[in-house]
PDB file of N, CA and C in Angstrom:
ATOM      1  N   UNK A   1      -5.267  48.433   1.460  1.00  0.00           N
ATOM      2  CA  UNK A   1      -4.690  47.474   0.528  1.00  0.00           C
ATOM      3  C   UNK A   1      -3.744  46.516   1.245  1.00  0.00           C
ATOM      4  N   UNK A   2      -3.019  47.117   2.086  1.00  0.00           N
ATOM      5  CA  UNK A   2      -1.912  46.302   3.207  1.00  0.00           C
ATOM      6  C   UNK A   2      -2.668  45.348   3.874  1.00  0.00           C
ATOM      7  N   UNK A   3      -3.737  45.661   4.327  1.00  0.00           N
ATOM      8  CA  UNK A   3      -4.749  44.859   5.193  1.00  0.00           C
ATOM      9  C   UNK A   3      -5.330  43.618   4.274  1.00  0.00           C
ATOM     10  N   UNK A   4      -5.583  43.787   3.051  1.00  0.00           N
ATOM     11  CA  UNK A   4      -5.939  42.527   1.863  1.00  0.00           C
ATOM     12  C   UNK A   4      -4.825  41.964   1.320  1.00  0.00           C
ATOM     13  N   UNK A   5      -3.639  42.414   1.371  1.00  0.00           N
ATOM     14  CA  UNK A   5      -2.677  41.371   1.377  1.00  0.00           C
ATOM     15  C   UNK A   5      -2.315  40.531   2.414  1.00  0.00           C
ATOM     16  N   UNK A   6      -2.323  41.418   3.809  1.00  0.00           N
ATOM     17  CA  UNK A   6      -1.943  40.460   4.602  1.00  0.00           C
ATOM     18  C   UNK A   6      -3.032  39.180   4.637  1.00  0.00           C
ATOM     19  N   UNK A   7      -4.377  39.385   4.863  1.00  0.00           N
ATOM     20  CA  UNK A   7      -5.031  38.637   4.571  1.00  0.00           C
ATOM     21  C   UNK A   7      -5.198  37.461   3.509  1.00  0.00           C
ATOM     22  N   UNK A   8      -4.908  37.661   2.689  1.00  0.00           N
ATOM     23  CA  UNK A   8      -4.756  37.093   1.724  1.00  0.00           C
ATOM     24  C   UNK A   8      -3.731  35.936   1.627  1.00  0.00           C
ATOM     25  N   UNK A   9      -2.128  36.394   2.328  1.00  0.00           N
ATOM     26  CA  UNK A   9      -1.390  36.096   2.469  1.00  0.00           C
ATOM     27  C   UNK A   9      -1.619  34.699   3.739  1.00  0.00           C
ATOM     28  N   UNK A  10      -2.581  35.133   4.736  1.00  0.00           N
ATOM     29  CA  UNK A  10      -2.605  34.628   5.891  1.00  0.00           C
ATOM     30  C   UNK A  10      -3.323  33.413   5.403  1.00  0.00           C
ATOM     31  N   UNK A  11      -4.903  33.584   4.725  1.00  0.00           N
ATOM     32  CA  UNK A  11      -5.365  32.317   4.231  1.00  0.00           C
ATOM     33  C   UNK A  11      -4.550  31.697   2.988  1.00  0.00           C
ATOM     34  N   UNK A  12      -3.262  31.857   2.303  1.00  0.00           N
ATOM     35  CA  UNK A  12      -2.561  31.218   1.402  1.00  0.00           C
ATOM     36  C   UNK A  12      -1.568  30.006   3.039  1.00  0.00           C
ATOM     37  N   UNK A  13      -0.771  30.898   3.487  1.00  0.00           N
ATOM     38  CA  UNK A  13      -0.323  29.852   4.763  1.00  0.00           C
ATOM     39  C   UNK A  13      -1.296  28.952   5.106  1.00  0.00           C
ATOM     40  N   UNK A  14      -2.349  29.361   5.361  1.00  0.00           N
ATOM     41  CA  UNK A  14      -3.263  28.129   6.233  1.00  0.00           C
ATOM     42  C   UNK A  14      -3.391  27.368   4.936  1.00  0.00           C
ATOM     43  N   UNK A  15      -4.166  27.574   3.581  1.00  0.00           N
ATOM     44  CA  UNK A  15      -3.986  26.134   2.809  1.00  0.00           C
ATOM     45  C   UNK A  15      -2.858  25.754   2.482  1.00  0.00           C
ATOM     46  N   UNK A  16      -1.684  25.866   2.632  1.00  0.00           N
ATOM     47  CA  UNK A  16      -0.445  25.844   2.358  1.00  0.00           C
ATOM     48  C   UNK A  16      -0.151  24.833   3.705  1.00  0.00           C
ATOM     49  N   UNK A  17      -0.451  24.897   5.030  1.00  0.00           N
ATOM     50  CA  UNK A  17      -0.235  23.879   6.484  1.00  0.00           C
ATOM     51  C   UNK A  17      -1.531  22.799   5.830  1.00  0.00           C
ATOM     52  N   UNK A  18      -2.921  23.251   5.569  1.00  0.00           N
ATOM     53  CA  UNK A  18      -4.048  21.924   5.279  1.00  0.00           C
ATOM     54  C   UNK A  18      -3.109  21.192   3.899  1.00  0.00           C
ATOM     55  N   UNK A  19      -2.774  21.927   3.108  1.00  0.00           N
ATOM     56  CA  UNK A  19      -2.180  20.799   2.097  1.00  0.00           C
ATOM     57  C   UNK A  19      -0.771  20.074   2.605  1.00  0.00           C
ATOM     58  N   UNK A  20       0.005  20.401   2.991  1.00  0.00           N
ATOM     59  CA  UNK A  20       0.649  19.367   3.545  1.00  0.00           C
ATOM     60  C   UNK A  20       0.254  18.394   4.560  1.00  0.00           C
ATOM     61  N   UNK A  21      -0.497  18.481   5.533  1.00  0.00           N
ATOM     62  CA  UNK A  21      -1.152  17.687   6.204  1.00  0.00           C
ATOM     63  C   UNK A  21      -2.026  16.656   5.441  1.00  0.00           C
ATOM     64  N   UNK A  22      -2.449  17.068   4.447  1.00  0.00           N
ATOM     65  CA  UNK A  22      -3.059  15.653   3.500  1.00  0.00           C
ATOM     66  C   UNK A  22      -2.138  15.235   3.220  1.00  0.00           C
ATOM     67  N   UNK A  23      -0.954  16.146   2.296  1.00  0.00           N
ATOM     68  CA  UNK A  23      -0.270  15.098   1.944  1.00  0.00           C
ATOM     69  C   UNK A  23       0.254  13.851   2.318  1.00  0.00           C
ATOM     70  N   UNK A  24       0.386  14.431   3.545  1.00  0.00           N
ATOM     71  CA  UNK A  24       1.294  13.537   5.091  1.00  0.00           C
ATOM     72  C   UNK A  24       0.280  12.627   4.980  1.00  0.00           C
ATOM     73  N   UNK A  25      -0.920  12.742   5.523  1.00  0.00           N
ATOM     74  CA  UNK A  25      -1.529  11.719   5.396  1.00  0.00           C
ATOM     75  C   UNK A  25      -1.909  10.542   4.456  1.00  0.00           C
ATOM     76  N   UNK A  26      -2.458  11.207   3.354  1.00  0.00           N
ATOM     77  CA  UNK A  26      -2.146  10.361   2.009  1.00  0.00           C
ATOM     78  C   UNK A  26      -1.004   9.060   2.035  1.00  0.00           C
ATOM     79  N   UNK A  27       0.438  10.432   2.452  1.00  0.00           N
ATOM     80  CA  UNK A  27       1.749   9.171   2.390  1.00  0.00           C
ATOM     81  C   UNK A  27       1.352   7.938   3.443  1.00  0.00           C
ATOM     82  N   UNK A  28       0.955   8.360   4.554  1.00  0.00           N
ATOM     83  CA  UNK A  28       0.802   7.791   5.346  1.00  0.00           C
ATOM     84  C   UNK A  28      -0.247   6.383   5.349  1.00  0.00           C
ATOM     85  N   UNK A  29      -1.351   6.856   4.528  1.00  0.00           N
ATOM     86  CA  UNK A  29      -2.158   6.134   4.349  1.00  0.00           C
ATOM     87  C   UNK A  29      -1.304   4.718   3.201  1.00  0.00           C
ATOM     88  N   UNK A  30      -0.946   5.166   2.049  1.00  0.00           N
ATOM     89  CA  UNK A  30      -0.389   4.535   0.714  1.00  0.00           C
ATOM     90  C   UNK A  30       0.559   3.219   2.313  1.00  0.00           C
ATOM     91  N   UNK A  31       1.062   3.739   2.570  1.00  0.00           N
ATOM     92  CA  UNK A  31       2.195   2.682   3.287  1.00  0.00           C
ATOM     93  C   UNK A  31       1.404   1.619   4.199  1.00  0.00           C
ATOM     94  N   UNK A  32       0.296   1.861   4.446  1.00  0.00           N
ATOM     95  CA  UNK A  32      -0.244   1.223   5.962  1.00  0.00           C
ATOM     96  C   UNK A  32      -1.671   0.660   4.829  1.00  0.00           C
ATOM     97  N   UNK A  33      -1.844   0.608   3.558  1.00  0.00           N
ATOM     98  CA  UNK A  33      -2.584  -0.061   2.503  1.00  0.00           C
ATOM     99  C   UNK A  33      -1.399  -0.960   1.459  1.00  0.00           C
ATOM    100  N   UNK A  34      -1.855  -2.146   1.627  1.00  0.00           N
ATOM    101  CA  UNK A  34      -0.723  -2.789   0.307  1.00  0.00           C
ATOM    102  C   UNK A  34      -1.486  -2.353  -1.076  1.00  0.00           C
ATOM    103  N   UNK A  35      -0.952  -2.343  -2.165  1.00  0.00           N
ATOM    104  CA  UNK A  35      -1.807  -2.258  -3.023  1.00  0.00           C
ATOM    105  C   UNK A  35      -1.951  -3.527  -3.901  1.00  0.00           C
ATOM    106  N   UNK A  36      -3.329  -3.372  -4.247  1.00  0.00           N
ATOM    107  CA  UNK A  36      -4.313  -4.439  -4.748  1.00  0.00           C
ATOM    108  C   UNK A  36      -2.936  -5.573  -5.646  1.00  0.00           C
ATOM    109  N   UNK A  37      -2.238  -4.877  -6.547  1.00  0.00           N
ATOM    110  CA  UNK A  37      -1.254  -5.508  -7.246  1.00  0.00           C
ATOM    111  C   UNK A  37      -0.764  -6.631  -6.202  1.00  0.00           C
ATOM    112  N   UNK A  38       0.338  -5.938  -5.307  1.00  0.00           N
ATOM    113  CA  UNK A  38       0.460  -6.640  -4.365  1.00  0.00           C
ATOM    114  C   UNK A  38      -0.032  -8.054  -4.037  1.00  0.00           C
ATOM    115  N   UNK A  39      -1.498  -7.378  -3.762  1.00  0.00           N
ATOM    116  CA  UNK A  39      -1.825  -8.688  -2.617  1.00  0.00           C
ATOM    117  C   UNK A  39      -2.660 -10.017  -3.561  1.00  0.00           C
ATOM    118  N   UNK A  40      -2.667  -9.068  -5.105  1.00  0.00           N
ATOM    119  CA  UNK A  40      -2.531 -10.030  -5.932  1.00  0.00           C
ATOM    120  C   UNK A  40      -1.765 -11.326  -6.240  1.00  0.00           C
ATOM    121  N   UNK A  41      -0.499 -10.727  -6.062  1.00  0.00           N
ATOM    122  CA  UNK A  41       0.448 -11.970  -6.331  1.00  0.00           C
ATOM    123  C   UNK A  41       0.893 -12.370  -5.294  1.00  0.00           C
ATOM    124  N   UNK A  42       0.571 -12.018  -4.403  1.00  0.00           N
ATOM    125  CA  UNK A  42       1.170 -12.831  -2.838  1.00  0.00           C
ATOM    126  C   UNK A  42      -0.197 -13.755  -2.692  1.00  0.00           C
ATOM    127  N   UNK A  43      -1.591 -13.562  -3.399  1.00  0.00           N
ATOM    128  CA  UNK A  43      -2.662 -14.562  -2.785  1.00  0.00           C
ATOM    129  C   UNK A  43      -2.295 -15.431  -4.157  1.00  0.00           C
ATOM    130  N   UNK A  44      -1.433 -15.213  -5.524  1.00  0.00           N
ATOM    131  CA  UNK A  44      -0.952 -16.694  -6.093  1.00  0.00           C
ATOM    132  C   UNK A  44       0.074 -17.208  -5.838  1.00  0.00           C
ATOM    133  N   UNK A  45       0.787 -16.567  -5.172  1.00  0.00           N
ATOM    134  CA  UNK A  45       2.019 -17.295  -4.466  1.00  0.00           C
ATOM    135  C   UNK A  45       1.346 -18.582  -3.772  1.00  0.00           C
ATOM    136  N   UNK A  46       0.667 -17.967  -2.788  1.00  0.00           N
ATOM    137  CA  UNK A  46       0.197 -19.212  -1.639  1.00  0.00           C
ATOM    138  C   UNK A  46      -0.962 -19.789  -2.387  1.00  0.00           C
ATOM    139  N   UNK A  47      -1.440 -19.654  -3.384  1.00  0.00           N
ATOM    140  CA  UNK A  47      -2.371 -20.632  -4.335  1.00  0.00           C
ATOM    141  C   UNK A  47      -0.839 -21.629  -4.456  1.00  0.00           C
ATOM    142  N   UNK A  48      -0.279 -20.865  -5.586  1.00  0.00           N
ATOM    143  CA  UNK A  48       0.646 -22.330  -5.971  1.00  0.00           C
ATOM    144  C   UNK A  48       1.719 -23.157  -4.418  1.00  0.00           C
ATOM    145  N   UNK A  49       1.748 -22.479  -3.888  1.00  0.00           N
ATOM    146  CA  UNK A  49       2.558 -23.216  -2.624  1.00  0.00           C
ATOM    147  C   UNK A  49       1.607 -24.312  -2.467  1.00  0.00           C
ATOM    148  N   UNK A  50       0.332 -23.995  -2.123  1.00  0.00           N
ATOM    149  CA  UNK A  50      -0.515 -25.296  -1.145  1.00  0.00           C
ATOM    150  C   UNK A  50      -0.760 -25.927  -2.693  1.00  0.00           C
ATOM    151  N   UNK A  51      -0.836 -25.861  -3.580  1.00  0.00           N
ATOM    152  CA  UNK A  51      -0.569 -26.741  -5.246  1.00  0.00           C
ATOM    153  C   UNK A  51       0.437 -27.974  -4.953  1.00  0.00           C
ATOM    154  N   UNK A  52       1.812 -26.786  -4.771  1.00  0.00           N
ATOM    155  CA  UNK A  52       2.736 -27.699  -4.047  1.00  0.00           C
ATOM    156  C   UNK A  52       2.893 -29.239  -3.532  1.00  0.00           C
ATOM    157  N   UNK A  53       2.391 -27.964  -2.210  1.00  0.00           N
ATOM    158  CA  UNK A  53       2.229 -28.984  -1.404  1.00  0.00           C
ATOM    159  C   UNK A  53       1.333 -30.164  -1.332  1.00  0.00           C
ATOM    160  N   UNK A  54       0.508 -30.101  -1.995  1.00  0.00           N
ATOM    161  CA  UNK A  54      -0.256 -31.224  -2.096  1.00  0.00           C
ATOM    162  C   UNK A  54       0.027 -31.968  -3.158  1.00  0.00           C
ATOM    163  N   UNK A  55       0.568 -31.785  -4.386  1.00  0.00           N
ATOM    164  CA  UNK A  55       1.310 -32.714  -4.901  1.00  0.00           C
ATOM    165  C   UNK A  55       2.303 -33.639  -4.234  1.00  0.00           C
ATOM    166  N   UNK A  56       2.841 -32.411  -3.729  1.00  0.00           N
ATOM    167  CA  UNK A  56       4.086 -33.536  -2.873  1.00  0.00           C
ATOM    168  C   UNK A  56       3.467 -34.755  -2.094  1.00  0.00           C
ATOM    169  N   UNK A  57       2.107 -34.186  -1.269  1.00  0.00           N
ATOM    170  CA  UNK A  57       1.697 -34.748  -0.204  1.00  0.00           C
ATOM    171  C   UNK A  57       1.213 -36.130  -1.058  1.00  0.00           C
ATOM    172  N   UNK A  58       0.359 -36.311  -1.987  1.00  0.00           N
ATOM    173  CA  UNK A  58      -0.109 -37.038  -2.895  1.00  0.00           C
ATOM    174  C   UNK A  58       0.939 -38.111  -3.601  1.00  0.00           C
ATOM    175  N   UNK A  59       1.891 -37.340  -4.231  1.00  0.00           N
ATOM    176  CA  UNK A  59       2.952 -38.066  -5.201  1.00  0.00           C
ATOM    177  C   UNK A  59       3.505 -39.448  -4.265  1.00  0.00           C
ATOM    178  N   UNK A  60       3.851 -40.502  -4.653  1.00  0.00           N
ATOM    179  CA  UNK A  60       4.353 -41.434  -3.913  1.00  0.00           C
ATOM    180  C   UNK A  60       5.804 -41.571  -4.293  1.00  0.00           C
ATOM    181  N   UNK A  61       6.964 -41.528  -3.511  1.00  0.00           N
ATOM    182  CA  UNK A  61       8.164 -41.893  -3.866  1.00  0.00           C
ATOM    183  C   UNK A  61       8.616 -43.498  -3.993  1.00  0.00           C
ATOM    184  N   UNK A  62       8.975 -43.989  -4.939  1.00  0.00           N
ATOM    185  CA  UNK A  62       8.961 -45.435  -5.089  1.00  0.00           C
ATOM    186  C   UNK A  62      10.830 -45.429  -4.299  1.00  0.00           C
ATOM    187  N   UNK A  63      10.160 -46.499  -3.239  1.00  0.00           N
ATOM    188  CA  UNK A  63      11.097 -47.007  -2.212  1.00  0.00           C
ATOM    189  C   UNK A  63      12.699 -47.530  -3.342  1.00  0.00           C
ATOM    190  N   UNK A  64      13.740 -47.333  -2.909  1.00  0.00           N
ATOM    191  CA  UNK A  64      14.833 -47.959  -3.571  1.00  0.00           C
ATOM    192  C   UNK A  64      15.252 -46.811  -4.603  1.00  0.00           C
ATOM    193  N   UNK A  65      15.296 -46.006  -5.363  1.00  0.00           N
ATOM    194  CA  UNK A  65      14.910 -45.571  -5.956  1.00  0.00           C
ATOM    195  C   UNK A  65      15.783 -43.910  -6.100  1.00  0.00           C
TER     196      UNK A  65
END
């Protein structure tokens, strides 16, 4: 019976080291991926910037003025 606990015990440690090692990784992964949200509003940021800018570029400032 001593012998099926230890055992038992021994494969609970080993998924107990594999699950933290995903976890780690997982974290690891989440940080080194932006998420979709993200790169959502940073690709309309630079939509409306070059908007911007090309208004500006376009608009004429009346001299004197």
């Amino acid at each position: 019976m001593n012998v099926l606990k230890s055992e038992v015990k021994d494969q609970l440690d080993t998924f107990a080291m594999r699950l933290d090692r995903v976890e780690r990784d997982v974290e690891y992964l989440h940080e080194k991926i932006p998420d979709t949200v993200q790169v959502d509003i940073e690709d309309s940021l630079i939509e409306h910037q070059v908007k911007e800018a090309k208004l500006k570029k376009t608009s004429v400032i009346p001299k004197g003025k």
